[in-house]
C-alpha atoms as a PDB file:
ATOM      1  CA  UNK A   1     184.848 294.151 -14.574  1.00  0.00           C
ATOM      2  CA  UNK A   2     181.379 292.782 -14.716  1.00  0.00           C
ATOM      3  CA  UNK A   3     179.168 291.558 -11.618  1.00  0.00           C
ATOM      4  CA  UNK A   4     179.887 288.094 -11.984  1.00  0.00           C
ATOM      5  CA  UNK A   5     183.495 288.711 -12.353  1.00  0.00           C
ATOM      6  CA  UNK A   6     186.631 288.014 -10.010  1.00  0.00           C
ATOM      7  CA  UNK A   7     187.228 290.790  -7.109  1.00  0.00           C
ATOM      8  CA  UNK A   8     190.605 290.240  -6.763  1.00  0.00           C
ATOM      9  CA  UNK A   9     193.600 289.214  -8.470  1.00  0.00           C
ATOM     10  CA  UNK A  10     194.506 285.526  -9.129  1.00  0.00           C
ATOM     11  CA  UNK A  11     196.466 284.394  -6.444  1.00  0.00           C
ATOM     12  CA  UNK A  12     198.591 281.933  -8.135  1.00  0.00           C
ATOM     13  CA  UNK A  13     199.066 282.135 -11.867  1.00  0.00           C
ATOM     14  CA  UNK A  14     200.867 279.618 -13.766  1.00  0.00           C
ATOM     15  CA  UNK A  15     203.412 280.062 -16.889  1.00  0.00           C
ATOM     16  CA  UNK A  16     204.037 277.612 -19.968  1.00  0.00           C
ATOM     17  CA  UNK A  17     205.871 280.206 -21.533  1.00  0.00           C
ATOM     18  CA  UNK A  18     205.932 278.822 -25.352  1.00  0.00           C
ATOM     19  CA  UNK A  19     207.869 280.116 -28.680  1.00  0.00           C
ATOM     20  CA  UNK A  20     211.710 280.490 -27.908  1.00  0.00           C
ATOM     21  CA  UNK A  21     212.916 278.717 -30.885  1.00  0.00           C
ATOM     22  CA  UNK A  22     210.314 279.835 -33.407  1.00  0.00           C
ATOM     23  CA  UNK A  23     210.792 283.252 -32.223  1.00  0.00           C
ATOM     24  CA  UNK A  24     214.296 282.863 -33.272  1.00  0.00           C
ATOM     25  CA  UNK A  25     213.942 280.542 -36.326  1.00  0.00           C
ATOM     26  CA  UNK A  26     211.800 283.137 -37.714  1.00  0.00           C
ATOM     27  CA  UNK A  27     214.632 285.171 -37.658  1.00  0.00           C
ATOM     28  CA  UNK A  28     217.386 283.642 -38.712  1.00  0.00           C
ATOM     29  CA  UNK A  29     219.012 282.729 -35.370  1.00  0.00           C
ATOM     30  CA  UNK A  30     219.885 279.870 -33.827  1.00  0.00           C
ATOM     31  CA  UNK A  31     217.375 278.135 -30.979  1.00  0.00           C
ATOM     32  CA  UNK A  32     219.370 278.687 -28.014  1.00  0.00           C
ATOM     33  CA  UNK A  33     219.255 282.623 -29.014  1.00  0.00           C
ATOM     34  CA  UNK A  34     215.607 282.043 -28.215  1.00  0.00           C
ATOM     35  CA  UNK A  35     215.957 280.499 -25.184  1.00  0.00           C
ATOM     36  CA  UNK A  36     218.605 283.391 -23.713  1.00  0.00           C
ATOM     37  CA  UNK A  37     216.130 285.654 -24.916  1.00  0.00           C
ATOM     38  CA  UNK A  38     213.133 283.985 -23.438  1.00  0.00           C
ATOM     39  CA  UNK A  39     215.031 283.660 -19.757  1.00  0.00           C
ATOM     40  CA  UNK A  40     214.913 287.472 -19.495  1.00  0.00           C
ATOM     41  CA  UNK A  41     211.169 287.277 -19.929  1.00  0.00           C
ATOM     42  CA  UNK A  42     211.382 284.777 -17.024  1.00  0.00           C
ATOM     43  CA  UNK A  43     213.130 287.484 -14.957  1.00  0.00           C
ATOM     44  CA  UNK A  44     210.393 290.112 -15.655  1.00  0.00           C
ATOM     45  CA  UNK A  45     207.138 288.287 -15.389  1.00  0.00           C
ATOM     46  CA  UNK A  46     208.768 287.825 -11.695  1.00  0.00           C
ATOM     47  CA  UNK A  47     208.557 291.885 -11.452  1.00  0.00           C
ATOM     48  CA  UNK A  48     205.462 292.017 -13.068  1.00  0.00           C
ATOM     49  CA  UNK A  49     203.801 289.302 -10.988  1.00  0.00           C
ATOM     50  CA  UNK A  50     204.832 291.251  -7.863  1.00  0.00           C
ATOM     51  CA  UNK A  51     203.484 294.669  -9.176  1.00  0.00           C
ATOM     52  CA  UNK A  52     200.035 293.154 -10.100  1.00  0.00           C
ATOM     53  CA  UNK A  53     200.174 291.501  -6.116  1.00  0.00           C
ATOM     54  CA  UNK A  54     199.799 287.707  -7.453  1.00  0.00           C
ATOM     55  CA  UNK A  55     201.456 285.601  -4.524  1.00  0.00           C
ATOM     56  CA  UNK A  56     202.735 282.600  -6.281  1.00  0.00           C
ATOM     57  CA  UNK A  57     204.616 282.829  -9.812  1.00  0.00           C
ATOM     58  CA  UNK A  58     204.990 279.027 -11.566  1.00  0.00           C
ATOM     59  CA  UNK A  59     207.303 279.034 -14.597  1.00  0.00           C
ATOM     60  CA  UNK A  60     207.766 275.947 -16.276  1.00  0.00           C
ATOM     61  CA  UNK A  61     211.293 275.864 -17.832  1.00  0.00           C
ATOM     62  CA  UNK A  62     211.882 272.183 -18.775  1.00  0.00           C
ATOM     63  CA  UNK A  63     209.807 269.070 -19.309  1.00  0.00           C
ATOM     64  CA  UNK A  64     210.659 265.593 -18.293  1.00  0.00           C
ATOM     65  CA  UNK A  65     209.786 265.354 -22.079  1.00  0.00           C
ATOM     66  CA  UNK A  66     212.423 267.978 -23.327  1.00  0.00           C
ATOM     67  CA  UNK A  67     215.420 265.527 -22.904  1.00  0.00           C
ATOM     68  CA  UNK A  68     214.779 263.865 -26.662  1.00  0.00           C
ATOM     69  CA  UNK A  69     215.147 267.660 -27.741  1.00  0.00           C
ATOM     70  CA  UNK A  70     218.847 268.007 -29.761  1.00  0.00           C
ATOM     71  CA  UNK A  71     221.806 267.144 -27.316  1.00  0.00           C
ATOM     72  CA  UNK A  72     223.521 270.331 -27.617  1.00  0.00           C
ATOM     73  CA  UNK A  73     220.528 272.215 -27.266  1.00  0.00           C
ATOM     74  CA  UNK A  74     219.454 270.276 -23.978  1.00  0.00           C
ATOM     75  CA  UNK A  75     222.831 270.717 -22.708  1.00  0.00           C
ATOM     76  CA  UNK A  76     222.686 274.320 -23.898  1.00  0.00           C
ATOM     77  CA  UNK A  77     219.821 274.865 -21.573  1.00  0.00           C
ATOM     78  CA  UNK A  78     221.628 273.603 -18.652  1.00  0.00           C
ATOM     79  CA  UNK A  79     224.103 276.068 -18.758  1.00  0.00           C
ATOM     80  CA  UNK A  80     221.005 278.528 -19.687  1.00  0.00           C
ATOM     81  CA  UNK A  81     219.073 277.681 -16.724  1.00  0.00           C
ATOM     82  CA  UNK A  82     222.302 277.166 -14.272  1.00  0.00           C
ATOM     83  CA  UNK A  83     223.425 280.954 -15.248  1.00  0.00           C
ATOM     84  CA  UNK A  84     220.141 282.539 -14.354  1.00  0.00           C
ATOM     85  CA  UNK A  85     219.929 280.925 -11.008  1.00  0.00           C
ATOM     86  CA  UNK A  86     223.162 281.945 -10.039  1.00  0.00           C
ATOM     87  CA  UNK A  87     222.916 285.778 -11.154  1.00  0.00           C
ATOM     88  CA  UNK A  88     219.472 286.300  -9.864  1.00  0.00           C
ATOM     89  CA  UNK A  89     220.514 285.044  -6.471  1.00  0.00           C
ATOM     90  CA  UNK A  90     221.307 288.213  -4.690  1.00  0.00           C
ATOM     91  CA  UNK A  91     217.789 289.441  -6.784  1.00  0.00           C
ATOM     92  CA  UNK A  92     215.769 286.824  -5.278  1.00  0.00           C
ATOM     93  CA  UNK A  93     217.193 287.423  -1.652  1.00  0.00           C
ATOM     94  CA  UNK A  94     216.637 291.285  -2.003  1.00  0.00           C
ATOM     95  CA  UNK A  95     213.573 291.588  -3.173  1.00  0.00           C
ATOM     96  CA  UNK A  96     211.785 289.053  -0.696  1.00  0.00           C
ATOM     97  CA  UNK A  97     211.047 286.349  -3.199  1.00  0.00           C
ATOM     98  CA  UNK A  98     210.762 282.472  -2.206  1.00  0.00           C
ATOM     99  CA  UNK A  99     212.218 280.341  -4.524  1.00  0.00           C
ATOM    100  CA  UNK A 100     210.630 276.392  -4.919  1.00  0.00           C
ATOM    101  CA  UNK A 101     211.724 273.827  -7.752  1.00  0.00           C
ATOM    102  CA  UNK A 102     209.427 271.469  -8.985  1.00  0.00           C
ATOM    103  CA  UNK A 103     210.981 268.022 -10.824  1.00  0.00           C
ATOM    104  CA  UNK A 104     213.355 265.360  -9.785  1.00  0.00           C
ATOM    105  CA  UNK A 105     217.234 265.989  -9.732  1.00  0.00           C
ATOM    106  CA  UNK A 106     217.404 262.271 -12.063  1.00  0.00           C
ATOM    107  CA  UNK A 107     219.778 263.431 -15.199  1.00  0.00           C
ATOM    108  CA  UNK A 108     220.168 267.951 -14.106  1.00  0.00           C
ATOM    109  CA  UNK A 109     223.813 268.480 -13.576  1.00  0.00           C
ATOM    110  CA  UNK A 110     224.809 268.175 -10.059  1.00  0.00           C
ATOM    111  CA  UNK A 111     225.984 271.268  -9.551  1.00  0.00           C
ATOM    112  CA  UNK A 112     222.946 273.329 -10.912  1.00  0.00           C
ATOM    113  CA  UNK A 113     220.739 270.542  -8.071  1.00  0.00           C
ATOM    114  CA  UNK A 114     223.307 272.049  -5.914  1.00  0.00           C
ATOM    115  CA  UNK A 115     221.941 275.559  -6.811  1.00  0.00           C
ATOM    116  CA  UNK A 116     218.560 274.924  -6.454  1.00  0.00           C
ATOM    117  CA  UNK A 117     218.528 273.152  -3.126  1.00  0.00           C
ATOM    118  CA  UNK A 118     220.750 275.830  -2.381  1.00  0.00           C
ATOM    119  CA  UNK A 119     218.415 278.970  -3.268  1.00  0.00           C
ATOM    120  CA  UNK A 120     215.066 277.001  -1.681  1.00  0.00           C
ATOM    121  CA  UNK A 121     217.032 276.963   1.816  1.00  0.00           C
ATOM    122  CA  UNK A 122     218.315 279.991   1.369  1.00  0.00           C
ATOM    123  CA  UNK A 123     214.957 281.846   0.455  1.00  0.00           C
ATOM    124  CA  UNK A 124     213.156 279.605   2.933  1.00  0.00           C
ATOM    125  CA  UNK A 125     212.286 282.456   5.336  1.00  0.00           C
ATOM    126  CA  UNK A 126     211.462 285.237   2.596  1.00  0.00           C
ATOM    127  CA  UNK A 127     207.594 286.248   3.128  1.00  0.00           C
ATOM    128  CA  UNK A 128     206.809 287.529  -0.277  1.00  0.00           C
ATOM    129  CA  UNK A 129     206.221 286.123  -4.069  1.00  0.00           C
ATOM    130  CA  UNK A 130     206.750 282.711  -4.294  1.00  0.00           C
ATOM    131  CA  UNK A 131     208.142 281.368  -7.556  1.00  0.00           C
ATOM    132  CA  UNK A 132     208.410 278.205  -8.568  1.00  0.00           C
ATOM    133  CA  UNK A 133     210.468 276.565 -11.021  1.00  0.00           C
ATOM    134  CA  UNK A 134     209.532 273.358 -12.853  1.00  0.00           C
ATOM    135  CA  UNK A 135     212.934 271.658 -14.012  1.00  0.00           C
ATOM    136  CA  UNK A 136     212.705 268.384 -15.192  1.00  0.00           C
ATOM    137  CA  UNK A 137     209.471 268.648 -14.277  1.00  0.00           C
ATOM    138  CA  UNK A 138     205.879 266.718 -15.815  1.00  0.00           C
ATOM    139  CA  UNK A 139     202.479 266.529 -14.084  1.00  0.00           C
ATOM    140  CA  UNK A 140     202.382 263.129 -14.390  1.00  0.00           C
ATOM    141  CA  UNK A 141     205.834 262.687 -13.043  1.00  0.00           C
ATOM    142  CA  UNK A 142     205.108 264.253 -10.082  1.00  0.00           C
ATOM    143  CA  UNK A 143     201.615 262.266  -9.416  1.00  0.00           C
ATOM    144  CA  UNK A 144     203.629 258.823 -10.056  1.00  0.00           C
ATOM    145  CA  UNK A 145     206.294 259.633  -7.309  1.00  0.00           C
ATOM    146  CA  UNK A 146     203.679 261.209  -4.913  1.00  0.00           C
ATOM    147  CA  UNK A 147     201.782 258.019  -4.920  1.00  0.00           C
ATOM    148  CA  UNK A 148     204.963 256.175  -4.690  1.00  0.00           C
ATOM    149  CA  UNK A 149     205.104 257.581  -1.104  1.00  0.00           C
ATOM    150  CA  UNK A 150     201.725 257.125  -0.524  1.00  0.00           C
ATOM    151  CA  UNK A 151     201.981 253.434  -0.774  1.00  0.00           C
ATOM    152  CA  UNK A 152     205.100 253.184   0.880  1.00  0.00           C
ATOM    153  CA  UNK A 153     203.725 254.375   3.907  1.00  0.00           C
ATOM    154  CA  UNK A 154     200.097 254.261   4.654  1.00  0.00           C
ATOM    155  CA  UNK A 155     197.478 252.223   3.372  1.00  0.00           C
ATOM    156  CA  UNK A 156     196.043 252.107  -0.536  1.00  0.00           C
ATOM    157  CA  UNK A 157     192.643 253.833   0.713  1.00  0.00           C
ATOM    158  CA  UNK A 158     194.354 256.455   2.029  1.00  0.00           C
ATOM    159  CA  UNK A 159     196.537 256.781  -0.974  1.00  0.00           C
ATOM    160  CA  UNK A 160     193.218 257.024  -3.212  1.00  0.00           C
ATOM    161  CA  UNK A 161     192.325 260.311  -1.438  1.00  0.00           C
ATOM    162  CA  UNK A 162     193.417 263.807  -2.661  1.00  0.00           C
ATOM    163  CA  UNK A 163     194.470 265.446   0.484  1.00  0.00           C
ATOM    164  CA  UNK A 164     196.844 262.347   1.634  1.00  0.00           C
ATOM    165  CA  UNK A 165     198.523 262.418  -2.164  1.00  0.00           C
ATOM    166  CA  UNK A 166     198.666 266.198  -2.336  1.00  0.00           C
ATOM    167  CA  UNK A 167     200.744 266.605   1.288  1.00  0.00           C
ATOM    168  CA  UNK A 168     203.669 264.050  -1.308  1.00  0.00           C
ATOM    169  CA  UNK A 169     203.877 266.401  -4.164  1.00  0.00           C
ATOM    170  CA  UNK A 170     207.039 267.607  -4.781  1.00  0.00           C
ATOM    171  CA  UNK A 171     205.628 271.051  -2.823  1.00  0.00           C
ATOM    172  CA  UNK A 172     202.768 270.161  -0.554  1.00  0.00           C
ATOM    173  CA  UNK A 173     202.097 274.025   0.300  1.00  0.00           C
ATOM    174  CA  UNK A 174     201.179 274.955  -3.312  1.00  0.00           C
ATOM    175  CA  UNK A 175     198.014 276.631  -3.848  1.00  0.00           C
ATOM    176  CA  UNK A 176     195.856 275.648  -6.795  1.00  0.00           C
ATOM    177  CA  UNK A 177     196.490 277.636  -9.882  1.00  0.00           C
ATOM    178  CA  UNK A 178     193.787 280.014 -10.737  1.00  0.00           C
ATOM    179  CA  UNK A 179     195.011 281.310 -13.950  1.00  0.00           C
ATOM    180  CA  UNK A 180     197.318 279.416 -16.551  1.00  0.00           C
ATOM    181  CA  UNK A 181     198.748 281.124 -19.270  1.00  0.00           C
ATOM    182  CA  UNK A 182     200.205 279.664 -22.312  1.00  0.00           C
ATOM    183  CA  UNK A 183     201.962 281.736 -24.912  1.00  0.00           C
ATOM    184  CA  UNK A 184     202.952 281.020 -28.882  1.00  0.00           C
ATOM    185  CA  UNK A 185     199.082 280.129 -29.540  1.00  0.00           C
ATOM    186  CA  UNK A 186     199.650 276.140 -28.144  1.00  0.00           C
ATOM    187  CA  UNK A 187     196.260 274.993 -26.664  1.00  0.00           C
ATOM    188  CA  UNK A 188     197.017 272.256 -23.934  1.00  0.00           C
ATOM    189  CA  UNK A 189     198.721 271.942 -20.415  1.00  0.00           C
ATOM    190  CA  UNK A 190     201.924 270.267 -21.920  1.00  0.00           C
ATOM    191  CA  UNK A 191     201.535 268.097 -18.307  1.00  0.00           C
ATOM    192  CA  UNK A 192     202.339 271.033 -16.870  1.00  0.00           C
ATOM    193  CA  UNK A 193     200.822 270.731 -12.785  1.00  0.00           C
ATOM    194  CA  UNK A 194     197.905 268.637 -13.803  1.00  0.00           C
ATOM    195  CA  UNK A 195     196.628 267.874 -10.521  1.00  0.00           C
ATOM    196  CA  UNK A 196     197.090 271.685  -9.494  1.00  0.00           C
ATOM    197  CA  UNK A 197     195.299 273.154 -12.231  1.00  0.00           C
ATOM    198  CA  UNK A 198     192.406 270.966 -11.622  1.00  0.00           C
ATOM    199  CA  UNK A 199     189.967 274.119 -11.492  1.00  0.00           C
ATOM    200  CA  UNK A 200     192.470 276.889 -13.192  1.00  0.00           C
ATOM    201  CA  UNK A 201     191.014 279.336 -15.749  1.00  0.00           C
ATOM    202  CA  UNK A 202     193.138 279.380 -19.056  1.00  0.00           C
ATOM    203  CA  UNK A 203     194.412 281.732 -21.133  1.00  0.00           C
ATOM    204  CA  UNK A 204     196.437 281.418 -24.530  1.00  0.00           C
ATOM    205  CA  UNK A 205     197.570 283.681 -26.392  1.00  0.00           C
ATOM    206  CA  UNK A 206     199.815 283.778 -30.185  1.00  0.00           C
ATOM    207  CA  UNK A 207     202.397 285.881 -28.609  1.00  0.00           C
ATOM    208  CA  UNK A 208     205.576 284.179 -28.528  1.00  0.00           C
ATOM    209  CA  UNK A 209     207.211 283.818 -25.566  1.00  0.00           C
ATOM    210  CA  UNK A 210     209.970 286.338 -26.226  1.00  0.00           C
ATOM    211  CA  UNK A 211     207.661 288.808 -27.297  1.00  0.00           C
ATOM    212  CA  UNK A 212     205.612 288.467 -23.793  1.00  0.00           C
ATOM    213  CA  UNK A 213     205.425 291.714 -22.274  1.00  0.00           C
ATOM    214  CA  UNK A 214     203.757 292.838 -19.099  1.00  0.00           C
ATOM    215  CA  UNK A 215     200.707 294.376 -21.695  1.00  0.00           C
ATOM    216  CA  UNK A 216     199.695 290.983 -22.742  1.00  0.00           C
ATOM    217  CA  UNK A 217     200.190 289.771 -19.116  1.00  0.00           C
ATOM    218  CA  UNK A 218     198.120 292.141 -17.462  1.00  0.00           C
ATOM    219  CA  UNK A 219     195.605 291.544 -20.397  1.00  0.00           C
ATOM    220  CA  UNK A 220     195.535 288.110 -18.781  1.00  0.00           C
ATOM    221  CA  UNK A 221     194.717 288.892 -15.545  1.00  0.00           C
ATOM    222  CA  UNK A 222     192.018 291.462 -16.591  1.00  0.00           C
ATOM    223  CA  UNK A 223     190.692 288.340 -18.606  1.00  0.00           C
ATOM    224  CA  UNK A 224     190.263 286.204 -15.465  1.00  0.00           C
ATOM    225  CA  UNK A 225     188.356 289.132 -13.793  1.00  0.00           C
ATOM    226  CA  UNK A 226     185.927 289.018 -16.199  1.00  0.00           C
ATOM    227  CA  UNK A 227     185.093 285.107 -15.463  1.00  0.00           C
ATOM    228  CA  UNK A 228     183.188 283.245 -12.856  1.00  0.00           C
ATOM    229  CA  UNK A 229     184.757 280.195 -11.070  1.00  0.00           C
ATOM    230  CA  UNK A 230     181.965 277.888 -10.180  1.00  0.00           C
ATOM    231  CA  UNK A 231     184.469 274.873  -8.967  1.00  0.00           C
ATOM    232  CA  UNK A 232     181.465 272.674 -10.296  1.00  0.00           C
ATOM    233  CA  UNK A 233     178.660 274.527  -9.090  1.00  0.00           C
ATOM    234  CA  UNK A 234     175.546 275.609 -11.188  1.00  0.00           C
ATOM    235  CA  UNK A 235     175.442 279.339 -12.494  1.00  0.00           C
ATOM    236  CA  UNK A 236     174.257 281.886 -10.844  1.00  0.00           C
ATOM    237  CA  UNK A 237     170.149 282.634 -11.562  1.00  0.00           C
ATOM    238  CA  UNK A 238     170.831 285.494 -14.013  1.00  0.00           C
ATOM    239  CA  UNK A 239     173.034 283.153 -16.226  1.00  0.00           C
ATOM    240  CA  UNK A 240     170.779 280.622 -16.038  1.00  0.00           C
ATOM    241  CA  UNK A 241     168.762 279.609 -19.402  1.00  0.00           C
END
């Protein structure tokens, strides 16, 4: 790591984990073998996270957006996503980890909502990783019903300022996103935590998803040790030109 580099480890890395159909297209399967395949990876970046000592984990699994996707495939995904939950519960209370969903229960089946409120209470006292799930989730989503409340309670100024409209997101406590990584060589958020990510360092990559392996994660985090987060501020002298 170089002397203008990060000491430590991001703290909270974010996920758009790209690629599950291609990676299955380009072999012949059908899409939802691409998603099973990619929800594993889901379950290891969670070990992986823990082993490299990031604190927060953000995975997001399904887009406000990804409802004009094929009907069986969306409804494929439900069971997908409702099937993980359930068989990583005993994981998630073992291990420590905090589980927090991100979206709006409009249009999820009731009874995976029913899971998810269910594993955030039931998590709600565990002290380590915290991983949050974006289900029916978008960025701009999320800023629309936070200032929503804003209005609905205290006045427009107030509303206009970033620490009133971040205490209404859909989980006030977040901490901003230092590193966002986006797999199957996409370039853009995808309105993926837009208002979190204000300051996040990015990194893409051409793996797809279901080829993601702790390698080409940890390349990721040595990637962000090698840059300098200004947050707006000039460079240091010796970068200077």
């Amino acid at each position: 790591m170089n002397a203008t580099g990060n000491a430590k480890p991001p703290s909270h890395v974010a996920i758009i984990p790209d690629g599950n159909g291609r990676w299955a297209l380009r072999r012949g399967l059908p899409r939802m073998i691409g998603h099973r395949a990619g929800a594993k990876v889901v379950a290891r970046a969670v070990q992986w996270a823990k082993r490299a000592g990031i604190s927060s984990l953000s995975i997001f699994c399904f887009s406000t957006e990804n409802w004009s996707r094929p009907a069986d495939e969306v409804s494929g995904l439900m069971r997908l996503f409702d099937l993980m939950l359930r068989r990583n519960f005993r994981r998630l209370l073992r291990e420590n980890v905090r589980l927090r969903w991100l979206g709006k229960a409009d249009g999820l089946p009731k009874t995976m909502v029913e899971t998810l409120r269910s594993l955030e209470e039931q998590t709600a006292d565990r002290s380590g990783l915290q991983l949050f799930l974006a289900i029916n989730y978008s960025g701009r989503d999320e800023a629309v019903r936070a200032a929503a409340k804003c209005y609905g309670g205290i006045s427009v100024s107030a509303a206009a300022d970033w620490n009133q409209m971040a205490k209404r997101l859909d989980c006030p406590d977040m901490a901003d996103v230092d590193l966002l990584i986006r797999t199957s060589g996409e370039m853009r958020l995808s309105n993926f935590l837009l208002l979190q990510s204000a300051y996040a360092e990015l990194y893409f990559t051409d793996c797809l998803w279901p080829d993601f392996d702790e390698k080409e994660f940890l390349r990721a985090i040595a990637t962000y040790g090698q840059r300098q987060r200004r947050f707006g501020a000039t460079a240091p002298p010796d970068e200077q030109h």
